[in-house]
Protein backbone atom coordinates (compact mmCIF):
# COMPACT_ATOMS: atom_id res chain seq x y z
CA UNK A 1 -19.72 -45.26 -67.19
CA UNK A 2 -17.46 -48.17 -65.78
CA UNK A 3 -14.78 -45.57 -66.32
CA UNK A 4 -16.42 -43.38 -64.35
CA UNK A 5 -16.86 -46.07 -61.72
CA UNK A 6 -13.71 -46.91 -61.48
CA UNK A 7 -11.94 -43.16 -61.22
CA UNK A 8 -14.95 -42.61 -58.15
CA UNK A 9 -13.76 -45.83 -56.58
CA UNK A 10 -10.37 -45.11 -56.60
CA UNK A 11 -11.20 -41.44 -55.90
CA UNK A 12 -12.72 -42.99 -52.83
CA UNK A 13 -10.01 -45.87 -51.98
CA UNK A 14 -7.15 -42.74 -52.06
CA UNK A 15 -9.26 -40.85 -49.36
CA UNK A 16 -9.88 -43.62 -47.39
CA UNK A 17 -6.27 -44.47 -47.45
CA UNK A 18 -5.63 -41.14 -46.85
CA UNK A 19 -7.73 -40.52 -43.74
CA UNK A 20 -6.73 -43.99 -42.29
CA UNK A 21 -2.61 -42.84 -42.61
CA UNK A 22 -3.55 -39.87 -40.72
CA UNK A 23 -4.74 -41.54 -38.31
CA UNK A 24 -2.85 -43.95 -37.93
CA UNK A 25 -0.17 -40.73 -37.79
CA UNK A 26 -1.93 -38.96 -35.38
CA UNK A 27 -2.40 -41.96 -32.76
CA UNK A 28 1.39 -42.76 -33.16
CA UNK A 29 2.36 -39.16 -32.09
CA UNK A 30 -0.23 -39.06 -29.53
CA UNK A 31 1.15 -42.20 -27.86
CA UNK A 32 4.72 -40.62 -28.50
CA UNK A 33 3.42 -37.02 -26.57
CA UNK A 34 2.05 -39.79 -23.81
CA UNK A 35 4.75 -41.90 -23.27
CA UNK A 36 7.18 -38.26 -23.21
CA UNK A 37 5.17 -37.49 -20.57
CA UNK A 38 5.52 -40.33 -18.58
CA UNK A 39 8.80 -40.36 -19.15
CA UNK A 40 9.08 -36.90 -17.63
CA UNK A 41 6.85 -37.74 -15.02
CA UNK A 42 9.55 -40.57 -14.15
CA UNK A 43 12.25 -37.89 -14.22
CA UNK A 44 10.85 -35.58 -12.40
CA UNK A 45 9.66 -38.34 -8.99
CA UNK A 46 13.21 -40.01 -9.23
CA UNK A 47 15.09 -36.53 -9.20
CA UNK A 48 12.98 -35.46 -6.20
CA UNK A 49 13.60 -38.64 -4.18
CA UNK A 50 17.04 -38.59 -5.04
CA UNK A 51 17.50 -34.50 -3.83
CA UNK A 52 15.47 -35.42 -0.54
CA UNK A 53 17.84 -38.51 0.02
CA UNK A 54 20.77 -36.26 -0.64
CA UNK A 55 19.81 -33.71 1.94
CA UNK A 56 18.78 -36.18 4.50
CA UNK A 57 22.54 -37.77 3.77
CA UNK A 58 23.96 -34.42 3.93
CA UNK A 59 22.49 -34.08 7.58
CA UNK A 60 23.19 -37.33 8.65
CA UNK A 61 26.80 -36.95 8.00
CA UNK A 62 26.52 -33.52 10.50
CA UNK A 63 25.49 -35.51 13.28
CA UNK A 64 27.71 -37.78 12.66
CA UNK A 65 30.09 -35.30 13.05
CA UNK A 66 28.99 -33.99 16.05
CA UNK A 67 28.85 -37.64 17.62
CA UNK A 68 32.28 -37.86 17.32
CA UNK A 69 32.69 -35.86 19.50
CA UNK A 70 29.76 -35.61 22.05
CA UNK A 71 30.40 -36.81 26.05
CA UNK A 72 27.12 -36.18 27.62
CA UNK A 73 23.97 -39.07 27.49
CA UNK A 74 21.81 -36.25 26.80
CA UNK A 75 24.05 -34.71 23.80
CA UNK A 76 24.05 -38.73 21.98
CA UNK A 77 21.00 -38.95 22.70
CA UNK A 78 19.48 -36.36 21.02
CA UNK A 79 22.33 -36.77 18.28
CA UNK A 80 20.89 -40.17 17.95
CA UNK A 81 17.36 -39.14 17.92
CA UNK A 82 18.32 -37.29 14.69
CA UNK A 83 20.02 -39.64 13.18
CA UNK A 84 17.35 -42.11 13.45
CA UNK A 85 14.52 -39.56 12.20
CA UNK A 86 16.98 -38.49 9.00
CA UNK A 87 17.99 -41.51 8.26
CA UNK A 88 14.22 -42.95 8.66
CA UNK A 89 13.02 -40.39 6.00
CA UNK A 90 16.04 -41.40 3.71
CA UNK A 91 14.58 -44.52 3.47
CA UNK A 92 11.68 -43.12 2.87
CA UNK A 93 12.97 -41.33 -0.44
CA UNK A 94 14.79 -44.44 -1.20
CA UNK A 95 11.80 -46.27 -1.46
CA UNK A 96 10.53 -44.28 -4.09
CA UNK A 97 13.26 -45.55 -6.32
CA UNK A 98 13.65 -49.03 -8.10
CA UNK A 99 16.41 -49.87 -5.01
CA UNK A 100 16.88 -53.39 -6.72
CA UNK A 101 17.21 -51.97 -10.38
CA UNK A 102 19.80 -49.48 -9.55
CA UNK A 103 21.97 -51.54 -6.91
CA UNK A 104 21.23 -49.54 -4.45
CA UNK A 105 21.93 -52.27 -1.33
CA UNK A 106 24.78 -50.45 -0.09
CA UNK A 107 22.88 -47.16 0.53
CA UNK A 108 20.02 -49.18 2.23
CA UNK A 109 22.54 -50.60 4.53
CA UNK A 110 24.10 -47.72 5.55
CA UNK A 111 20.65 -45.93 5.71
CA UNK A 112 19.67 -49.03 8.18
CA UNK A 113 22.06 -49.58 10.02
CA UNK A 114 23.10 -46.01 10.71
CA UNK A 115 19.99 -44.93 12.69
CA UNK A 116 20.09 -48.17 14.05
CA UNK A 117 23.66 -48.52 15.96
CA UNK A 118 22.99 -44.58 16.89
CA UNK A 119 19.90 -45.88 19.15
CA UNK A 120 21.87 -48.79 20.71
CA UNK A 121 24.53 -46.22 21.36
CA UNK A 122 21.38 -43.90 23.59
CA UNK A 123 20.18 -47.10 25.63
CA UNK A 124 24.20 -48.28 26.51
CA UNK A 125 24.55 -43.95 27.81
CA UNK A 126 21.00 -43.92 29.39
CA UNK A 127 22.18 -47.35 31.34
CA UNK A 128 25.11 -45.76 32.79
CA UNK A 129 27.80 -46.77 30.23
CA UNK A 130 30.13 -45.62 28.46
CA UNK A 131 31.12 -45.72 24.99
CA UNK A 132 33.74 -47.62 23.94
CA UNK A 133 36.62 -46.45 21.36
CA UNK A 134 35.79 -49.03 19.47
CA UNK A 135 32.33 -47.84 18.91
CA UNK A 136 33.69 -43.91 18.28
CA UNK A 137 35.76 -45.54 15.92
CA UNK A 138 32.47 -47.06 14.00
CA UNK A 139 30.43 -43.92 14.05
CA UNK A 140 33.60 -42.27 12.45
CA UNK A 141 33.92 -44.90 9.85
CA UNK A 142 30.41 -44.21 9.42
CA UNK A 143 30.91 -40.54 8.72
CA UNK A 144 33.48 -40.99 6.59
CA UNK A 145 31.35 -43.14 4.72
CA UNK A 146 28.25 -40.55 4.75
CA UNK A 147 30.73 -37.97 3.19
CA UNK A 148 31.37 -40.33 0.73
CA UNK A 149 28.01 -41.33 -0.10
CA UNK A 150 26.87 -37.41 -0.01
CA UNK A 151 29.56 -36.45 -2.69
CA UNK A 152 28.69 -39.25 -4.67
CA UNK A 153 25.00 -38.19 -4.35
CA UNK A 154 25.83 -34.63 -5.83
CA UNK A 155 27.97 -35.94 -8.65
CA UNK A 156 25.21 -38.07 -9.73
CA UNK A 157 22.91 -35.28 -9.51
CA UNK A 158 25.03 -32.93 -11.75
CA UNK A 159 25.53 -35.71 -14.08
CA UNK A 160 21.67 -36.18 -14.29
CA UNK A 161 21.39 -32.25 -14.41
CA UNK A 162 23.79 -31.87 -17.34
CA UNK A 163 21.59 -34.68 -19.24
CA UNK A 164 24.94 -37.37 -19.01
CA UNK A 165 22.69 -39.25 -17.38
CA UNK A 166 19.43 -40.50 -18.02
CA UNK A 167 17.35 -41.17 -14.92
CA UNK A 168 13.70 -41.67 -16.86
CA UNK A 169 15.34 -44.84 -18.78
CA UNK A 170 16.51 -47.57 -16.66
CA UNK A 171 16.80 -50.23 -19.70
CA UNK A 172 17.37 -49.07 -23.40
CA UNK A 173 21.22 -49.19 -23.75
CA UNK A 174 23.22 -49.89 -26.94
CA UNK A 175 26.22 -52.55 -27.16
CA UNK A 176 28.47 -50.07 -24.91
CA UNK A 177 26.10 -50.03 -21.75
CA UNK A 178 24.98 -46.21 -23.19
CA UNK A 179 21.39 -45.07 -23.63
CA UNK A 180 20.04 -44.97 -27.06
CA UNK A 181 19.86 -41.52 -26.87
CA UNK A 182 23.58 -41.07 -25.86
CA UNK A 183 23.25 -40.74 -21.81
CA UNK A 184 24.89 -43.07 -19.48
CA UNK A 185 22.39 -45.88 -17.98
CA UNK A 186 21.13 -44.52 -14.68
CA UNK A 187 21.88 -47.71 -13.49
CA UNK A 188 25.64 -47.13 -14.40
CA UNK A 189 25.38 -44.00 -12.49
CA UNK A 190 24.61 -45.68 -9.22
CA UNK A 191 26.80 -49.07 -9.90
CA UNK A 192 29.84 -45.75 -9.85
CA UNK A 193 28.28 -44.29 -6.43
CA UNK A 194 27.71 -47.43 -4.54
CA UNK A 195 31.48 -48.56 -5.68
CA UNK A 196 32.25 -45.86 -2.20
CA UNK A 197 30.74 -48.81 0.02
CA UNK A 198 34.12 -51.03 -0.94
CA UNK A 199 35.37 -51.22 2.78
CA UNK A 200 32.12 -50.56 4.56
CA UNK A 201 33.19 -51.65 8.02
CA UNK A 202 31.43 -54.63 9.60
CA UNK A 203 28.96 -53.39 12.50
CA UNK A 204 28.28 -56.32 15.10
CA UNK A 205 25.97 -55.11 17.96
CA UNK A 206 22.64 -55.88 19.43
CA UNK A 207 20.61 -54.27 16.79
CA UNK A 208 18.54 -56.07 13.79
CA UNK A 209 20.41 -54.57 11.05
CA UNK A 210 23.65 -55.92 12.79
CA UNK A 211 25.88 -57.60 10.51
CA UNK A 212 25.61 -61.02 12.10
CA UNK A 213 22.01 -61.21 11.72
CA UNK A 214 21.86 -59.57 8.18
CA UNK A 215 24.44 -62.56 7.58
CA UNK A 216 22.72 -64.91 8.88
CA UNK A 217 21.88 -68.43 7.20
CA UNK A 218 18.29 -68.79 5.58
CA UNK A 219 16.82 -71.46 7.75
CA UNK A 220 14.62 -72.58 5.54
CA UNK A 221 17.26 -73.13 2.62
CA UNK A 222 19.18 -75.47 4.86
CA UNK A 223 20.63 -78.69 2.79
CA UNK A 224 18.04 -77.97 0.11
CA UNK A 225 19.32 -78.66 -3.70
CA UNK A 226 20.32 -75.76 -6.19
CA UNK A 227 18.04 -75.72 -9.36
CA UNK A 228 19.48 -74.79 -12.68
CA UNK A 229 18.31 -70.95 -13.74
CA UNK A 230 15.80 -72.22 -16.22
CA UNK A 231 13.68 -73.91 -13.88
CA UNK A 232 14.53 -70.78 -11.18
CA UNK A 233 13.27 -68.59 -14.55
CA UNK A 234 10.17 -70.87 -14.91
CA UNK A 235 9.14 -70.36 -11.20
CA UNK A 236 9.51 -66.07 -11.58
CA UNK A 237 7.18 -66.61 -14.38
CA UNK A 238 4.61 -68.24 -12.51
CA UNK A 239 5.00 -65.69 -9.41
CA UNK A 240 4.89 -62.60 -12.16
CA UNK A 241 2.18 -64.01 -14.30
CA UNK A 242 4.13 -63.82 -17.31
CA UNK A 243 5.81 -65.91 -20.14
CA UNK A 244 9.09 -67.42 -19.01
CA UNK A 245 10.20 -65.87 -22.84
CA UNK A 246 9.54 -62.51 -21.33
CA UNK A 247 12.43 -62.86 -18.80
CA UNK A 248 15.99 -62.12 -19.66
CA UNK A 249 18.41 -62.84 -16.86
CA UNK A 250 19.54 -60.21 -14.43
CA UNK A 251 21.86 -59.58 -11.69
CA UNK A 252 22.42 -62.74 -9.43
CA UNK A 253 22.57 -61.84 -5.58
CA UNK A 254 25.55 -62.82 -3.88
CA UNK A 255 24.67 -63.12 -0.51
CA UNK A 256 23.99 -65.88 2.50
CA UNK A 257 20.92 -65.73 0.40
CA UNK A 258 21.89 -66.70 -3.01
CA UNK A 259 19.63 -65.95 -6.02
CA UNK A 260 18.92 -66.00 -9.66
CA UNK A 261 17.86 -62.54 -10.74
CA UNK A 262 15.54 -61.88 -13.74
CA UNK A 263 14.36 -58.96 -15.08
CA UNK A 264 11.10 -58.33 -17.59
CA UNK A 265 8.67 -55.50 -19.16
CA UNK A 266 8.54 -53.61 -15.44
CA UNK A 267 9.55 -57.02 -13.78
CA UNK A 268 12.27 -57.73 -11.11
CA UNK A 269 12.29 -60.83 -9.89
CA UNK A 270 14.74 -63.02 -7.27
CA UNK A 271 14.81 -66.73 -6.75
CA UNK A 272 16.83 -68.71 -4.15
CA UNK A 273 19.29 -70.94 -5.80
CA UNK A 274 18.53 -73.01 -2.77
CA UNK A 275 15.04 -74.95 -3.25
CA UNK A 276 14.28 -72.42 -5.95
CA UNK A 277 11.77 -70.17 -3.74
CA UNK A 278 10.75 -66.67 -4.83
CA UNK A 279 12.78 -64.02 -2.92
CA UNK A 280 11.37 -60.57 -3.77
CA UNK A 281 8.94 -59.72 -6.80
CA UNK A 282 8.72 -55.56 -7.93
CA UNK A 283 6.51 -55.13 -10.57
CA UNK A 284 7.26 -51.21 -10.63
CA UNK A 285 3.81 -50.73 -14.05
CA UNK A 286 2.06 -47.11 -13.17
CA UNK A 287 -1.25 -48.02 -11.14
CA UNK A 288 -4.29 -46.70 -12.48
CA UNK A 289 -7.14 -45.48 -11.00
CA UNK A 290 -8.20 -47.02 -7.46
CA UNK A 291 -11.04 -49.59 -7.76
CA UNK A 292 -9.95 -51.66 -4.74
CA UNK A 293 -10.49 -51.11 -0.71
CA UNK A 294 -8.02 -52.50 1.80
CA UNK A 295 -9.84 -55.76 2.64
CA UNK A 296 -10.42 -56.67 -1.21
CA UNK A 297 -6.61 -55.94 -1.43
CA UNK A 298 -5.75 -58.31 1.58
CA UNK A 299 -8.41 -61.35 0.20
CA UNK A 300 -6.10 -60.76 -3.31
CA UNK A 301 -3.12 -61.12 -1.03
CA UNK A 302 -4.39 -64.34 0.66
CA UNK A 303 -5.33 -66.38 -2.41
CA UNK A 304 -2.47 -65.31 -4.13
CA UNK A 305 -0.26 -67.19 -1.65
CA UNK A 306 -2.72 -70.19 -1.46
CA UNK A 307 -2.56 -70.83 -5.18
CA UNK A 308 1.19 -71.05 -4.69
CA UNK A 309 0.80 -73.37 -1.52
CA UNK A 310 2.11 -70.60 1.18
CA UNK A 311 -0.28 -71.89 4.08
CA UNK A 312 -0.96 -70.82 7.93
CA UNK A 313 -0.64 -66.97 7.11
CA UNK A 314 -2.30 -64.22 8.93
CA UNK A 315 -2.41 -61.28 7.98
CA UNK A 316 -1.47 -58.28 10.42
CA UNK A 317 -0.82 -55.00 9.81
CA UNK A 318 -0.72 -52.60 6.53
CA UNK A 319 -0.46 -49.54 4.72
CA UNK A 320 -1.47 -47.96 1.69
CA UNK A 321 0.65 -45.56 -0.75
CA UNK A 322 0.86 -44.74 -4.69
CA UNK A 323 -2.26 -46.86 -5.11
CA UNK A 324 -0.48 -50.18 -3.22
CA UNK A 325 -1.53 -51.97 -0.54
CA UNK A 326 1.28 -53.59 0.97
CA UNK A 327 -0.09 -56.12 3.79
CA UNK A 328 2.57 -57.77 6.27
CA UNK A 329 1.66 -61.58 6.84
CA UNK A 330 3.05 -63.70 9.51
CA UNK A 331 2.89 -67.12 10.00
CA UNK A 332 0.67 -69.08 12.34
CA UNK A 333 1.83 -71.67 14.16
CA UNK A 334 -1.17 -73.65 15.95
CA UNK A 335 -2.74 -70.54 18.23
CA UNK A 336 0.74 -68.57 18.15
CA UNK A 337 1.42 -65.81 15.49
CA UNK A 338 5.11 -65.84 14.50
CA UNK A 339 5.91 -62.63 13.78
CA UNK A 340 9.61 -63.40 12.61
CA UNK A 341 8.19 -65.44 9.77
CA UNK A 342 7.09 -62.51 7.69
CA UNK A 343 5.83 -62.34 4.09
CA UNK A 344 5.18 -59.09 2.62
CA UNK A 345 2.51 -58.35 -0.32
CA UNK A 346 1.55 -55.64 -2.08
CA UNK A 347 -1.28 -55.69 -4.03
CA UNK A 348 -2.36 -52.82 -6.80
CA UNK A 349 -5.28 -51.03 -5.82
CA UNK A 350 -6.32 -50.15 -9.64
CA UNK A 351 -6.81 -54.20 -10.88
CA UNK A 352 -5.48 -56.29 -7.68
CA UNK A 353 -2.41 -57.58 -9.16
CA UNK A 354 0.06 -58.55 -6.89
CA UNK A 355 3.06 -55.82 -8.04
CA UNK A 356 5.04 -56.54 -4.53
CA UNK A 357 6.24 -59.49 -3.14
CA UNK A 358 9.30 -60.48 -0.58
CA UNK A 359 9.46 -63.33 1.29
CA UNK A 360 13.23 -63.13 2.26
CA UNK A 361 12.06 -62.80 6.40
CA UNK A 362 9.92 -65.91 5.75
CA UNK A 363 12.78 -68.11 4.33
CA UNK A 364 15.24 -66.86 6.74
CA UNK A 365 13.88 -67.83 10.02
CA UNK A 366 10.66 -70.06 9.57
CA UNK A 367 11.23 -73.42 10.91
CA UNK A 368 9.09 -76.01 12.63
CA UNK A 369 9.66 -74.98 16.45
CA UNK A 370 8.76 -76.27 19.68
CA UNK A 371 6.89 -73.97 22.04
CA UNK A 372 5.35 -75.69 24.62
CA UNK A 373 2.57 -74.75 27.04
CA UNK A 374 3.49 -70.98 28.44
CA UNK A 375 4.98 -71.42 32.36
CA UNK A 376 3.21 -68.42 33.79
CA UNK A 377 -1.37 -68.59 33.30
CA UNK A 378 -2.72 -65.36 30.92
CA UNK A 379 -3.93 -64.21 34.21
CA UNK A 380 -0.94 -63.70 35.63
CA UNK A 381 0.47 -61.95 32.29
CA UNK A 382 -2.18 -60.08 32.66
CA UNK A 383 -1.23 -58.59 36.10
CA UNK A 384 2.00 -57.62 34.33
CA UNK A 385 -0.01 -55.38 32.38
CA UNK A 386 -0.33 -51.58 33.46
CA UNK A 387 -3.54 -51.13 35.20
CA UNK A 388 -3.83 -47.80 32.62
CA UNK A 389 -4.78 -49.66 29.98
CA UNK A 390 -7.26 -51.83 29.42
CA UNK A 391 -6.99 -55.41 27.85
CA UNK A 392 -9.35 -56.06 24.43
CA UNK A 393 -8.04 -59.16 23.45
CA UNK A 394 -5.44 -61.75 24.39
CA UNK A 395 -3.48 -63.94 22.50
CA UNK A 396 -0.01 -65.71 21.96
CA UNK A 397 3.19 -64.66 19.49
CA UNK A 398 6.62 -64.80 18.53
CA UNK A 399 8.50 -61.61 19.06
CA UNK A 400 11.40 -60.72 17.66
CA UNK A 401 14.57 -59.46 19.97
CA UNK A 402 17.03 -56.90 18.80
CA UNK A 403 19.40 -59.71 18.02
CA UNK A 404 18.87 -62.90 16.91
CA UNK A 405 16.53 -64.38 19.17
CA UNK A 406 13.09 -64.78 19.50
CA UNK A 407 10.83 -64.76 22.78
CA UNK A 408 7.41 -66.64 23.59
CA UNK A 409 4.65 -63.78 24.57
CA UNK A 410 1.28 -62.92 25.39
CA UNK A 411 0.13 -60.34 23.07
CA UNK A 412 -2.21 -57.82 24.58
CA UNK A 413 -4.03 -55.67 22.43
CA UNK A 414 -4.87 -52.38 24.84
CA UNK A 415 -6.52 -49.22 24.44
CA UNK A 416 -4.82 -45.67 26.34
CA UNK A 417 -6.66 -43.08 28.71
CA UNK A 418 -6.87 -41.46 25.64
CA UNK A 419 -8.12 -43.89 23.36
CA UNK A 420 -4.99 -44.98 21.63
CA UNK A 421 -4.27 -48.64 20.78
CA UNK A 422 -1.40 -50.42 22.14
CA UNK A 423 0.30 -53.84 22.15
CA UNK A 424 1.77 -55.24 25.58
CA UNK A 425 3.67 -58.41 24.91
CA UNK A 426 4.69 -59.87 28.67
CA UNK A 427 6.95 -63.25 28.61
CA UNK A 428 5.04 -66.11 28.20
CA UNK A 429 7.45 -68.07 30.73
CA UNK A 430 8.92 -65.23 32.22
CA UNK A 431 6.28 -62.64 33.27
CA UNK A 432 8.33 -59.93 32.13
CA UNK A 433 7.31 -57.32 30.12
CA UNK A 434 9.42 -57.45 26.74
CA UNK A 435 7.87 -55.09 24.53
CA UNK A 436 5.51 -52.45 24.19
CA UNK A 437 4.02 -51.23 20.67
CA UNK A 438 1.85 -48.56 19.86
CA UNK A 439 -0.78 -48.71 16.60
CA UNK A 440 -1.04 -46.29 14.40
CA UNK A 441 -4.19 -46.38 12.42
CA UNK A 442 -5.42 -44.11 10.00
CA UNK A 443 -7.42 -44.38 6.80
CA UNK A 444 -4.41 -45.86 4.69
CA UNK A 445 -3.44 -48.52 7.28
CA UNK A 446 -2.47 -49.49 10.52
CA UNK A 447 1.65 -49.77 11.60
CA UNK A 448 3.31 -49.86 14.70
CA UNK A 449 5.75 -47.72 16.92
């Protein structure tokens, strides 16, 4: 009988066994068939983004071309009406990729600054200038440079066609910089396109993606100390929410902001050498299903920033895309918004975790400033104000200029004949109208024109 008992027992034990290996079995290929998926998934959104950018590059370089060339106002400025549109929705694709991952700061450049000189070209025609061979000579270094980037842009594609490179895995790479599973690194694949920015000219003009202001000296990094990486690694931790263990070091930015990079599980992180401030935070993790509204995501945004002392922000306008809020925070000075001081947040709409995180406007130009009473009353700013629209609320900010200055406004918010939503900013000591901005606001945000 005890015989018996034991041969049912281990009768039983063996099934159990058994039944618990094939499931065990079954969950591990189910999670393999998931993360294949997502994998593919991956493929299949960077590919996309990379085709689109491709084709906007591709018609960027043909107007270009043509602007070479073109004599009228009205032919550069509709040249440069293009350029700005195509080179807009490039950076629209590019945003859809990992941009500090792959390296991708010379193609953001270019993208930026390209649609940017083209509409300083249109207001020097539409003045009555002319353009200068100096400036032909730009926008031709700047097509040469789009044929560049274009052929790069089609190699890569091929490459990533042909399965030599691997654009699902950004991070798995053996000893020799490969991909476990034999592809070149995406990431090496766009390190070898970017290498066609060596000898990107330097553009200086009143624009702000000019050289001389994306050059320009962090003010708020002024005389401040360098920490040593571990403490700069201790301080990403804190911003990520993560062990400092989980960080390995990345690329270090070489730039008139300089800063410790560090990379983790879905993690890029920069900290200023300088005073050891976060820089930019990406947490790039797949957002789940939406749980979060817009004004949960912005009270997520605001004590995020209060735990880590960031004081005096207000929050101003945002938008909502892939299940991220990204809110735009500028700093309050007294009763005047400073719009040059800007912090940007993006919080995930699935758990409210901030995934997005750059502060690199904040660090470059906040600084304690002295504004003084306005010269001119609110009522006469007001005056200055088109009698179409009429004035909802009243208040005072720091604008930014094209270059590197900043000017002291009344902000009027307005609403259209039609109903539309504008801000008037008119020259707090001048009475001049500087600016004019119109809102758009829709059900995933509110930006500006």
């Amino acid at each position: 009988m005890f015989a018996n008992f034991t041969r049912r027992t281990a009768i039983r034990i063996t099934s159990y066994l058994t039944a618990a290996f094939v499931i065990t079995i079954g969950a591990a290929m189910q999670n393999y068939v998931m993360a294949k998926q997502y994998e593919l998934q991956l493929h299949n959104g960077y590919q996309q983004a990379l085709q689109d950018l491709g084709t906007y590059v591709d018609n960027i370089s043909v107007s270009l071309a043509k602007g070479m060339y073109a004599a009228s106002p009205t032919q550069i400025s509709s040249l440069s009406a293009s350029l700005w549109r195509e080179s807009g929705a490039a950076k629209s694709a590019l945003s859809v990729l990992p941009v500090y991952e792959f390296g991708l700061d010379g193609t953001y450049k270019f993208l930026s600054q390209v649609g940017d000189y083209a509409m300083v070209l249109t207001k020097k025609v539409q003045s009555g200038q002319e353009i200068t061979e100096e400036e032909r000579a730009n926008l031709e270094s700047l097509y040469n440079f789009s044929k560049t980037l274009s052929e790069n842009y089609s190699l890569l594609l091929a490459d990533i066609a042909s399965g030599a490179v691997n654009l699902a895995d950004t991070g798995k790479k053996d000893s020799l910089g490969a991909d476990t599973d034999g592809a070149l690194a995406v990431s090496d694949g766009f390190k070898s396109m970017e290498s066609g920015f060596e000898g990107y000219p330097t553009l200086i003009y009143d624009g702000p993606f000019s050289d001389h202001i994306m050059q320009r000296e962090p003010l708020m990094l002024k005389g401040l100390p360098v920490i040593s990486r571990e403490d700069a690694r201790a301080k990403a931790a804190a911003y990520a929410g993560c062990e400092a263990s989980l960080l390995e070091d990345g690329a270090d930015e070489d730039s008139k902001m300089p800063s410790y990079g560090f990379t983790g599980p879905s993690l890029d992180v920069g900290v200023s050498k300088a005073g050891g401030y976060i820089t930019y935070l990406i947490n790039s993790r797949e957002i789940g299903e939406i749980s979060l509204d817009a004004k949960q995501a912005m009270q997520r945004a605001r004590d995020y920033m209060q735990h880590f002392g960031i004081q005096s922000m207000k929050d101003s306008y945002y938008e909502i895309a892939n299940g991220i809020c990204t809110i735009n925070f500028a700093y309050m000075q007294e009763d005047t918004v400073c719009y040059t001081d800007l912090i940007k947040v993006g919080v995930a709409l699935d758990n409210g975790q901030i995934v997005e995180f750059d502060a690199r406007g904040y660090l470059t130009n906040h600084t304690a400033r002295e504004l003084g009473k306005p010269k001119i009353s609110e009522e006469a700013a007001r005056k200055a104000v088109s009698p179409s629209l009429k004035i909802e609320q009243t208040g005072l900010a720091l604008i930014p200029t094209a270059g590197l200055h900043e000017v002291y406004c009344y902000e009027f918010l307005c609403t259209g004949k039609n109903g539309e939503k504008l801000l008037v900013y008119i020259g707090a000591d001048t009475g001049v109208e500087e600016q004019i901005l119109l809102l758009l606001i829709t059900e995933n945000g509110t930006l500006t024109m």
